[in-house]
N, C-alpha and C. Protein backbone atom coordinates (compact mmCIF):
# COMPACT_ATOMS: atom_id res chain seq x y z
N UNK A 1 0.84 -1.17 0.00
CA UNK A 1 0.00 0.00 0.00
C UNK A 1 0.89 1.24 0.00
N UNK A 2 0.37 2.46 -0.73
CA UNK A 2 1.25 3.66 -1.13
C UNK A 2 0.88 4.44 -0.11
N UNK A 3 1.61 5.29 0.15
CA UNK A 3 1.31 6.66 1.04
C UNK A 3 -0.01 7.11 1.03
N UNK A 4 -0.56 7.85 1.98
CA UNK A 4 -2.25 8.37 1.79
C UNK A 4 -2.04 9.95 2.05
N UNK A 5 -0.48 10.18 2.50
CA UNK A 5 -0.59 11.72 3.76
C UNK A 5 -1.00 12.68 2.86
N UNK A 6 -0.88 12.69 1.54
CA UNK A 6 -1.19 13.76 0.75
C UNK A 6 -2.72 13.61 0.02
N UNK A 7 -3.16 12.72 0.20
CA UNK A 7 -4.49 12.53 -0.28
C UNK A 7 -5.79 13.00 0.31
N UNK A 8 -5.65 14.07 1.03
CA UNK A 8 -6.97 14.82 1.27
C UNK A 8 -7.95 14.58 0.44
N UNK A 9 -7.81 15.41 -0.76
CA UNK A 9 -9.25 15.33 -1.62
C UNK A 9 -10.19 13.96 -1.69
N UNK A 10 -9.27 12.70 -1.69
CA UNK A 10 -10.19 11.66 -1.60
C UNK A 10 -10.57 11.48 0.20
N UNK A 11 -9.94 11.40 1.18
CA UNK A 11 -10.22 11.76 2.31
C UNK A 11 -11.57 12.86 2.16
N UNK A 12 -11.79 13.77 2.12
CA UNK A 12 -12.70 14.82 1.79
C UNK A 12 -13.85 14.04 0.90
N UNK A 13 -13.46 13.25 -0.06
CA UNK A 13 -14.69 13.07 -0.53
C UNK A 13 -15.64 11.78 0.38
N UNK A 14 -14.82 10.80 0.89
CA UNK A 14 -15.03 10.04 1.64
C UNK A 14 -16.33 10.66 2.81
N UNK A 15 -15.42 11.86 3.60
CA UNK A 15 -16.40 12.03 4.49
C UNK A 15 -17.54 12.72 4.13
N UNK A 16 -17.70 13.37 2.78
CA UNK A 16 -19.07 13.83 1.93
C UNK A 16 -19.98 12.43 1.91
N UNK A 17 -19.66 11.46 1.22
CA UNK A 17 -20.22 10.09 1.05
C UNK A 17 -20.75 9.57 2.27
N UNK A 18 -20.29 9.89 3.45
CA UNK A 18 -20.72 9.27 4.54
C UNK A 18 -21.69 10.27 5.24
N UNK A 19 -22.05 11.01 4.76
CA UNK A 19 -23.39 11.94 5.04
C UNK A 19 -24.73 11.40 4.59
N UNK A 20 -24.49 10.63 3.55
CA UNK A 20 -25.24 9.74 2.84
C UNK A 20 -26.12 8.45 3.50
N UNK A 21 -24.97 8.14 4.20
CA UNK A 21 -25.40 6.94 5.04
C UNK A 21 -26.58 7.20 6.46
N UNK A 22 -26.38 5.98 7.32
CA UNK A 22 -27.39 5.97 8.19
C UNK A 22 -26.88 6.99 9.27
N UNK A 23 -27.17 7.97 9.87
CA UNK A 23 -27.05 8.77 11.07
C UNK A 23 -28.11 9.05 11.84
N UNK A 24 -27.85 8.78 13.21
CA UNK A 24 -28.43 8.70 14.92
C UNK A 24 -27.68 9.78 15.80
N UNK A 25 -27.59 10.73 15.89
CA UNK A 25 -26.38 11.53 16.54
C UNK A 25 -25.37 11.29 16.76
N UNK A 26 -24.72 10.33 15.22
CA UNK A 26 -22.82 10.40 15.17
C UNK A 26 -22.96 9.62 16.06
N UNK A 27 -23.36 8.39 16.36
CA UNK A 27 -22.73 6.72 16.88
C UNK A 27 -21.31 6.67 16.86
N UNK A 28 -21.53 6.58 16.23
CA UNK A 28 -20.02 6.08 14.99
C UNK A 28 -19.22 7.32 15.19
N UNK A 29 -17.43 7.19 15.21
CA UNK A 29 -16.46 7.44 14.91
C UNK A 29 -15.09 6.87 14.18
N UNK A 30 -14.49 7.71 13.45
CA UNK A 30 -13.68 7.34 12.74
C UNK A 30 -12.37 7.50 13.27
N UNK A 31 -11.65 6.97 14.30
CA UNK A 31 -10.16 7.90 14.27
C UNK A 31 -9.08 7.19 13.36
N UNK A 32 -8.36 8.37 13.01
CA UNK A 32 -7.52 8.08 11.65
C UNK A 32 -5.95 8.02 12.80
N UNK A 33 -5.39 6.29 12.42
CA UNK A 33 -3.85 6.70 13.02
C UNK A 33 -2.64 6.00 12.12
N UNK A 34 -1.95 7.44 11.76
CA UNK A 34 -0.97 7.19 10.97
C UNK A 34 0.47 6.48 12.05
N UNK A 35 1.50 6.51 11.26
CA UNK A 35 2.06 6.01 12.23
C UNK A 35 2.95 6.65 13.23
N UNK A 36 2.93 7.87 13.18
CA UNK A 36 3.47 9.14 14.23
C UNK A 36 2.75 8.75 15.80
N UNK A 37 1.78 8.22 15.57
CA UNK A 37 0.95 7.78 17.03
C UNK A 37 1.31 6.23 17.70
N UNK A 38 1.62 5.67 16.78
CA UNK A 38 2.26 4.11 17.04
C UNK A 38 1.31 3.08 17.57
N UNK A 39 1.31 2.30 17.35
CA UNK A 39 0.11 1.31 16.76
C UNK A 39 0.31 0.12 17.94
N UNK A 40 1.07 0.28 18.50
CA UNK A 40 1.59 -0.90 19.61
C UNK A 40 0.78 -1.41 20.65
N UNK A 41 -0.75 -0.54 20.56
CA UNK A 41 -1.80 -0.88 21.91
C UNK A 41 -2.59 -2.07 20.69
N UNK A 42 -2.44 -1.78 19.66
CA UNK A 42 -3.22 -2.54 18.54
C UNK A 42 -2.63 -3.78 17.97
N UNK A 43 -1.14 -3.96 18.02
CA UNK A 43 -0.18 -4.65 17.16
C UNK A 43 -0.30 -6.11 17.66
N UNK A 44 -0.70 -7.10 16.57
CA UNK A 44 -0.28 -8.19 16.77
C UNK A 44 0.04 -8.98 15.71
N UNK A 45 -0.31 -10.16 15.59
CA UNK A 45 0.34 -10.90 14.43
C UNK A 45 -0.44 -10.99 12.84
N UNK A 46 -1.04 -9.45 12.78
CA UNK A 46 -1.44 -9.17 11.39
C UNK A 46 -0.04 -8.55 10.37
N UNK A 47 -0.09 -9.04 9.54
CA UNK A 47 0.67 -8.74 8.50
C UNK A 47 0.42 -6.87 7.55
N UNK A 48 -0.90 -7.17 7.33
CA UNK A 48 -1.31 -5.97 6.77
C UNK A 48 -1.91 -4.78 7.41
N UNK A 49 -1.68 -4.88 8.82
CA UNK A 49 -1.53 -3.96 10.03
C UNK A 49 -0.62 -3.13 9.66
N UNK A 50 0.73 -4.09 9.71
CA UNK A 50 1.68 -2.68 9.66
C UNK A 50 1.97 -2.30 8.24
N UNK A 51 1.29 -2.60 6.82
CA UNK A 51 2.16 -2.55 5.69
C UNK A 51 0.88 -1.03 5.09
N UNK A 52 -0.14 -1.20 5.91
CA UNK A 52 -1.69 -0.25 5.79
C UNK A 52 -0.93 0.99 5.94
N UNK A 53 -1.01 2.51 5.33
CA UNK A 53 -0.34 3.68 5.82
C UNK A 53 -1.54 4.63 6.60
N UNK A 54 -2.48 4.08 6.37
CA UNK A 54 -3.61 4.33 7.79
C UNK A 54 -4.61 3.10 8.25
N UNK A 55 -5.01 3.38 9.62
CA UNK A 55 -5.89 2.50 10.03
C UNK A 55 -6.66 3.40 10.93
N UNK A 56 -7.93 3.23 10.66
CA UNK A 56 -9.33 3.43 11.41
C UNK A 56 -9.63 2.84 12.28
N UNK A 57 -9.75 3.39 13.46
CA UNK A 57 -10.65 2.81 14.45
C UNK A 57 -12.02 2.69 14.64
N UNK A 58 -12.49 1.88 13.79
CA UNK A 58 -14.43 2.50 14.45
C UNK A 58 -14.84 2.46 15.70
N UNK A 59 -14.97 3.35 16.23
CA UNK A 59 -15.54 3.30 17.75
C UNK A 59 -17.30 4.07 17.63
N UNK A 60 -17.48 3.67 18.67
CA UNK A 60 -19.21 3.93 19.08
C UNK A 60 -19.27 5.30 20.51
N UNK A 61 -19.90 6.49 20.27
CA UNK A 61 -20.26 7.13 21.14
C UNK A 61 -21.14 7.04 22.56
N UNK A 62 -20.54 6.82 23.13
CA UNK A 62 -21.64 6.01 24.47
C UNK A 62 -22.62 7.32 25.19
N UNK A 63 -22.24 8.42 24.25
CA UNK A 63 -22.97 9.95 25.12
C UNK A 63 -23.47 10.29 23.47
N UNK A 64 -23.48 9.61 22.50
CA UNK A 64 -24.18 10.22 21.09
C UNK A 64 -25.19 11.35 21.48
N UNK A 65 -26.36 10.78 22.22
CA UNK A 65 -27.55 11.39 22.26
C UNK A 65 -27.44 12.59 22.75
N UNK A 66 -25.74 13.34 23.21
CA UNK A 66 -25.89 14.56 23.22
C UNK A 66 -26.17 15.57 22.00
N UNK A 67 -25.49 14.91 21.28
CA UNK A 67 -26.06 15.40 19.88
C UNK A 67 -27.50 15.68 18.87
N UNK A 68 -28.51 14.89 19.72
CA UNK A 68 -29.97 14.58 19.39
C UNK A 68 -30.12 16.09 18.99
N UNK A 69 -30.09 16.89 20.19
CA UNK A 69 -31.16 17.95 19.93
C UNK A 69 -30.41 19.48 18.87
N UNK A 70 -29.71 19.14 18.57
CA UNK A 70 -29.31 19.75 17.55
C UNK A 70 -29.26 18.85 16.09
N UNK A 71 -28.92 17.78 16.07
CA UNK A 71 -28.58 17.13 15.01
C UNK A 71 -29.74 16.08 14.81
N UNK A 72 -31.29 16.24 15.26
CA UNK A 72 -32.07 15.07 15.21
C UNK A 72 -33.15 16.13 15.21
N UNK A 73 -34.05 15.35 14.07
CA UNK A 73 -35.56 16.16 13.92
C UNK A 73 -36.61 16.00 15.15
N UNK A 74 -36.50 15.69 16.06
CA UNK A 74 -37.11 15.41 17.13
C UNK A 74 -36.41 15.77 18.63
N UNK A 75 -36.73 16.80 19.04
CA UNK A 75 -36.10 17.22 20.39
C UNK A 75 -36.05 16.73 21.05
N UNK A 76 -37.30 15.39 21.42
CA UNK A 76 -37.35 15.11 22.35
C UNK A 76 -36.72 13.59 22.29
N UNK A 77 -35.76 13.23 21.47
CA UNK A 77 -34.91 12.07 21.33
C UNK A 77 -33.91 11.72 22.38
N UNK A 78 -33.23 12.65 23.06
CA UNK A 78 -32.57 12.85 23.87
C UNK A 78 -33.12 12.15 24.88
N UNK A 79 -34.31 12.23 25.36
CA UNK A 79 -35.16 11.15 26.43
C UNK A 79 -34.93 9.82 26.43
N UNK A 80 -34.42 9.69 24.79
CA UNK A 80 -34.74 8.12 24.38
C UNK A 80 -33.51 7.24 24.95
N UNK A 81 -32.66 8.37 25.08
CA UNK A 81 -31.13 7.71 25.30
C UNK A 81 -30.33 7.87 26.61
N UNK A 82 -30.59 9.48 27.04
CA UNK A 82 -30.13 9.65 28.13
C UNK A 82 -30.42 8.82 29.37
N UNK A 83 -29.07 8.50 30.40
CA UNK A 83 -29.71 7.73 31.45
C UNK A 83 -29.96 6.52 31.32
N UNK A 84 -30.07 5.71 30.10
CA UNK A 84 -30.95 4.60 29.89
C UNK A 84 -29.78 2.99 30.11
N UNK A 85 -28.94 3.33 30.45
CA UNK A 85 -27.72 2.46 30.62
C UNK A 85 -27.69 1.71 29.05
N UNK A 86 -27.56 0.26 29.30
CA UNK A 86 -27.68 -0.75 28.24
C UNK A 86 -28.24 -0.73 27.56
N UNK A 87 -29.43 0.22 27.01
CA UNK A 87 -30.83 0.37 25.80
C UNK A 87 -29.78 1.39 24.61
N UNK A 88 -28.52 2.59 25.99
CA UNK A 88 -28.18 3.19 25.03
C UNK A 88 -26.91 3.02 24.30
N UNK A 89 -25.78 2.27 25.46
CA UNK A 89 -25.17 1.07 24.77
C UNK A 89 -24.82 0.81 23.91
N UNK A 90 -26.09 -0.30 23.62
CA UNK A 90 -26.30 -1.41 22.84
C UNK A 90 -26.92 -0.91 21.54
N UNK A 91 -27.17 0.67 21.48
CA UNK A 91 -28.22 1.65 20.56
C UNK A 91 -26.78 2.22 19.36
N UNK A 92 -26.19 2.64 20.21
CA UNK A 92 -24.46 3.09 20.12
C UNK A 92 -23.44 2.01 19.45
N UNK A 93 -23.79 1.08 19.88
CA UNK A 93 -22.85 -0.39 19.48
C UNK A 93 -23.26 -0.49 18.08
N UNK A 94 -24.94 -0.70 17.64
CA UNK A 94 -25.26 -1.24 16.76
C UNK A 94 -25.30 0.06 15.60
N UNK A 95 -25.70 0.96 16.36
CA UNK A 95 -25.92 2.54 14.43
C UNK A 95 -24.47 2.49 14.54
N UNK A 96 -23.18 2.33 15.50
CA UNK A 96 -21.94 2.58 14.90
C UNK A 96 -21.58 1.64 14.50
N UNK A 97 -21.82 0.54 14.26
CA UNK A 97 -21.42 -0.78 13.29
C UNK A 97 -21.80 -0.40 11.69
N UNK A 98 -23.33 -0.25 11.68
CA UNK A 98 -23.38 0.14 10.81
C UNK A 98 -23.18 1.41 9.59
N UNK A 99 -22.82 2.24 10.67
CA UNK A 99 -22.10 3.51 10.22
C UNK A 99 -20.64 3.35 9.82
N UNK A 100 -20.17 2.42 10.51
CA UNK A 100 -19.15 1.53 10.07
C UNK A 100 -19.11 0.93 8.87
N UNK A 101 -19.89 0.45 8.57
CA UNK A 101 -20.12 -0.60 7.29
C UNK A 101 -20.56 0.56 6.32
N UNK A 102 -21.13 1.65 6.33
CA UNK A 102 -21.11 3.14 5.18
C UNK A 102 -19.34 3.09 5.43
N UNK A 103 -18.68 3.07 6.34
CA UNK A 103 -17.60 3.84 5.95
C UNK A 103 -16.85 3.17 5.27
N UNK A 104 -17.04 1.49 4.94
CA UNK A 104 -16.02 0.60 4.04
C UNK A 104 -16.60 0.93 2.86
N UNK A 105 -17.50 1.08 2.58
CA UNK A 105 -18.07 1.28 1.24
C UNK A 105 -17.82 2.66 0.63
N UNK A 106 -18.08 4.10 1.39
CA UNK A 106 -17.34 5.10 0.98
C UNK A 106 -15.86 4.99 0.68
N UNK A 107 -14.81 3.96 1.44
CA UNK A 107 -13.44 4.13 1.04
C UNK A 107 -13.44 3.25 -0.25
N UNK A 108 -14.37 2.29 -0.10
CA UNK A 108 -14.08 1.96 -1.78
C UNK A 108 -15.02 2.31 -3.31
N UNK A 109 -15.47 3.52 -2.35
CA UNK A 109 -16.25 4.42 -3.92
C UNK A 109 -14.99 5.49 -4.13
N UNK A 110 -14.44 5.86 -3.31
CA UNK A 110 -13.62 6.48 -3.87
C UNK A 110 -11.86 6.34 -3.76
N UNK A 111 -12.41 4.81 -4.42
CA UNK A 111 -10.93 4.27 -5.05
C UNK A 111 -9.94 3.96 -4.00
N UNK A 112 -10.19 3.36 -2.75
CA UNK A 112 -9.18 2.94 -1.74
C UNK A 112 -9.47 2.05 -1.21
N UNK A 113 -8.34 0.83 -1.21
CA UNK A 113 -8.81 -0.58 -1.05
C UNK A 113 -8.57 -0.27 0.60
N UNK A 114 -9.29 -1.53 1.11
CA UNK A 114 -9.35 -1.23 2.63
C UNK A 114 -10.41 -2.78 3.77
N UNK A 115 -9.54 -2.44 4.34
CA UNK A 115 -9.83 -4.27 5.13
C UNK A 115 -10.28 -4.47 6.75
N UNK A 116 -11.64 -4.72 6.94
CA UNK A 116 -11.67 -4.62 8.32
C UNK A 116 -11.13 -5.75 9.25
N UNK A 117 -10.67 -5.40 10.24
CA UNK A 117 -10.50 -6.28 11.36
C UNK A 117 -10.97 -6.29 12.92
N UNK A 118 -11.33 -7.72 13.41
CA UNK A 118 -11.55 -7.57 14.40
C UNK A 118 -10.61 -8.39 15.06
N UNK A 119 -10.85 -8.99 16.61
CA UNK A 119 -9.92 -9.71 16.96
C UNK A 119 -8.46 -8.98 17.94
N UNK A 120 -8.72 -7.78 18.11
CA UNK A 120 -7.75 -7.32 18.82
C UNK A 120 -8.15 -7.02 20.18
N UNK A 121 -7.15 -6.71 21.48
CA UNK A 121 -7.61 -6.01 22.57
C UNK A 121 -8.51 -5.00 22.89
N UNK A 122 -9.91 -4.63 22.94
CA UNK A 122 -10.39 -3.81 22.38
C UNK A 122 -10.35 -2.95 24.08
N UNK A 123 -9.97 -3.51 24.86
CA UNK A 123 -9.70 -2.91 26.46
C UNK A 123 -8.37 -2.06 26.33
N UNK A 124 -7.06 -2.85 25.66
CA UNK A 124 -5.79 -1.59 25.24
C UNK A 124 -6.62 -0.57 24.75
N UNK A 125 -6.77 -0.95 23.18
CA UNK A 125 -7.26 -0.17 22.64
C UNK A 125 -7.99 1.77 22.72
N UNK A 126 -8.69 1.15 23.57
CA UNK A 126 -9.85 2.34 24.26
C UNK A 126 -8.79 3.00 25.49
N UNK A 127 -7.98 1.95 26.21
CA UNK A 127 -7.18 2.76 27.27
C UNK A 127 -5.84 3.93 26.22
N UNK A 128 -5.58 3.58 25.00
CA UNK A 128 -4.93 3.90 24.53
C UNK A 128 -5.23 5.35 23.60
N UNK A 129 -6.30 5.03 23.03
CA UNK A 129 -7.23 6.29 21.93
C UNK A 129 -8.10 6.57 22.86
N UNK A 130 -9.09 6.17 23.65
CA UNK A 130 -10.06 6.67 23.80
C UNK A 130 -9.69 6.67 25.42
N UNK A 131 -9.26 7.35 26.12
CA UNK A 131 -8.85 6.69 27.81
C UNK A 131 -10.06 7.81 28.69
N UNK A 132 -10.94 8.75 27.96
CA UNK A 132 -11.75 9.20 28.68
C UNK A 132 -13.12 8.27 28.86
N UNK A 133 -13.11 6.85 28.73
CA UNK A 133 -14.58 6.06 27.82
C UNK A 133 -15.51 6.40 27.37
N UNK A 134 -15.42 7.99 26.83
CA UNK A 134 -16.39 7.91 26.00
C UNK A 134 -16.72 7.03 24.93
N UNK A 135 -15.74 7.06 24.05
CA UNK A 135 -15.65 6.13 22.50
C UNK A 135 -15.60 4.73 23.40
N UNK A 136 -15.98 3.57 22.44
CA UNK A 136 -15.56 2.19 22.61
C UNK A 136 -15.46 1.63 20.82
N UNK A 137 -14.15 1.09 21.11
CA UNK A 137 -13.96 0.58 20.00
C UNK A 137 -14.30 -0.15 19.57
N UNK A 138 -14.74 -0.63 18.05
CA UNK A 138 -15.71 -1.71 17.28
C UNK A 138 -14.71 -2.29 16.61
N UNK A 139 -14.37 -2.15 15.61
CA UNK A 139 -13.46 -2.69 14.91
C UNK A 139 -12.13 -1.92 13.71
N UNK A 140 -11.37 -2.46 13.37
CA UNK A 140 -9.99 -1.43 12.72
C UNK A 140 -10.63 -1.53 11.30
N UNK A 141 -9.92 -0.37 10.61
CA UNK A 141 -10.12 -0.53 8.92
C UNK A 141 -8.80 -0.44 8.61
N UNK A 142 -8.05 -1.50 8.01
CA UNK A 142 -6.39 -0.94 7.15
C UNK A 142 -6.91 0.10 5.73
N UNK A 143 -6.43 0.84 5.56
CA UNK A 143 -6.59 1.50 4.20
C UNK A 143 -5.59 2.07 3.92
N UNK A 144 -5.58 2.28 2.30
CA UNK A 144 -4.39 2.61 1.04
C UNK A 144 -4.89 1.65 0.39
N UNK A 145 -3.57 1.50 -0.90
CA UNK A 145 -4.02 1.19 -2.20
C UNK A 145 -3.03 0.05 -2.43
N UNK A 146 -4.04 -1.07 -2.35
CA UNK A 146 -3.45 -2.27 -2.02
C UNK A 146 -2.42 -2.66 -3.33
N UNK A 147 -1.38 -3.46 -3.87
CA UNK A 147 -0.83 -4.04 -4.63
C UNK A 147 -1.35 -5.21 -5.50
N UNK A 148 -1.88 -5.98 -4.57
CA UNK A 148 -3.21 -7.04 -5.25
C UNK A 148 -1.85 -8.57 -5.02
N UNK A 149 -0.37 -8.46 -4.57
CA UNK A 149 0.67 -9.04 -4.48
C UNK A 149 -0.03 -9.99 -2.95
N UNK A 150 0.30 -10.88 -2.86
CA UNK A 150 0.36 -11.77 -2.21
C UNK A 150 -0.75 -12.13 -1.06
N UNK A 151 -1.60 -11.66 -1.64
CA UNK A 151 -2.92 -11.87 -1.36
C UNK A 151 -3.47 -13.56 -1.24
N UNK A 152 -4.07 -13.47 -0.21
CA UNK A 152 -4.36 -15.37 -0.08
C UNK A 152 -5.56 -15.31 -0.93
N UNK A 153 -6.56 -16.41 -1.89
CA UNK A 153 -7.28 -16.27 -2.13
C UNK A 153 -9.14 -15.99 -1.41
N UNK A 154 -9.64 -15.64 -2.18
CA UNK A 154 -11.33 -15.14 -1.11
C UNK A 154 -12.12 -16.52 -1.16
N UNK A 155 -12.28 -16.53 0.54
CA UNK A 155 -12.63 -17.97 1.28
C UNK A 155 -13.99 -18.30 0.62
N UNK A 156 -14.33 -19.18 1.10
CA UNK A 156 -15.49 -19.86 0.30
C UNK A 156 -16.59 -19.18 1.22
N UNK A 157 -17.72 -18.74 0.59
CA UNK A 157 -18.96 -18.46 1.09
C UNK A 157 -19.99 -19.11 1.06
N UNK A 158 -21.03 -19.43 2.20
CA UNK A 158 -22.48 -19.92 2.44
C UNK A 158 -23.37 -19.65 1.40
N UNK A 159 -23.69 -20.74 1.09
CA UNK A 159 -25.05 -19.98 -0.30
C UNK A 159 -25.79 -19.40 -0.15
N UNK A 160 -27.12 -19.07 -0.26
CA UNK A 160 -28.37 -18.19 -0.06
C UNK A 160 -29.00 -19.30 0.96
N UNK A 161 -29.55 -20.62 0.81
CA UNK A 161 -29.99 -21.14 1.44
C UNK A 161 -29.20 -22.04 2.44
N UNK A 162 -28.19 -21.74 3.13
CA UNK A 162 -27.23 -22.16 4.38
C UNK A 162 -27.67 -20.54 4.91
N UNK A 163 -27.20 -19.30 4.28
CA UNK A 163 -27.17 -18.45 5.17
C UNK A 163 -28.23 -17.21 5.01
N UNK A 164 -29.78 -17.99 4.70
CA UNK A 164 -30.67 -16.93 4.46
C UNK A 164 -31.92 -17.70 4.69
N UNK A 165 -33.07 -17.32 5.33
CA UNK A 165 -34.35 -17.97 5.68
C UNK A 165 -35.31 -17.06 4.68
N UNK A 166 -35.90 -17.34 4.41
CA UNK A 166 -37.58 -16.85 4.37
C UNK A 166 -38.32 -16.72 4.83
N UNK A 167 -39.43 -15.81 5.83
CA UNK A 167 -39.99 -15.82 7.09
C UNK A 167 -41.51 -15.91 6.49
């Protein structure tokens, strides 16, 4: 993967594209860490960890719903979340997953290959980026512009009827 530090404009268009997607008062966060910040609360025996010239953290806002009453057509949303322990959570966990899943798809509309992972310390992690707990981390994105070089091949997938019902 090539350098990204000069690539604003696609950066920029990225976060236009993700306006697009699903939003709850900003669940979801993106932090971007190059390697000036050092990756060592994250590092383990991934290969394309360290060869990525950025990686994303998706993390989830556990106080989103401060955002409701400015950023939500309904004032009184803020009720829905505040206070509510585990309803808001688990509210936070799930719109930032999927705000997550807009953000793999924006990096590859505009032309940047990019790979999620899970599977790491996600307790370093948060003591490391996020040590006030607000954020909790979901899962990493490697991104840049892959080589297509030594790539294992893409695993076999469940058909429609192993991994799909009809109700």
């Amino acid at each position: 993967m090539t350098d990204l530090a000069g690539d604003v404009v696609r950066l920029g268009l990225l976060l236009t594209l993700l306006a697009f997607g699903l939003w709850i008062g900003g669940a979801s966060v993106a932090a971007w860490v190059g390697w000036e910040k050092g990756r060592d609360p994250i590092a383990w025996f991934v290969v394309a960890f360290f060869l990525s010239p950025l990686v994303a953290l998706i993390a989830h806002d556990l106080r989103f719903w401060e955002n409701l009453p400015r950023m939500f057509h309904n004032p009184e949303a803020i009720n829905w979340f505040r206070d509510k322990g585990a309803h808001t959570e688990i509210t936070a966990f799930r719109n930032g997953t999927l705000q997550g899943a807009y953000y793999l798809l924006a990096l590859r509309a505009v032309g940047l290959d990019c790979g999620a992972m899970s599977g790491f310390d996600n307790a370093k992690v948060d003591a490391a980026f996020f040590p006030d707990g607000r954020w909790k981390s979901n899962f990493l994105v490697n991104i840049g512009y892959g080589s297509g070089k030594g790539m294992a091949p893409r695993n076999p997938r469940l058909s429609f009827e192993e991994s799909c019902r009809i109700l």
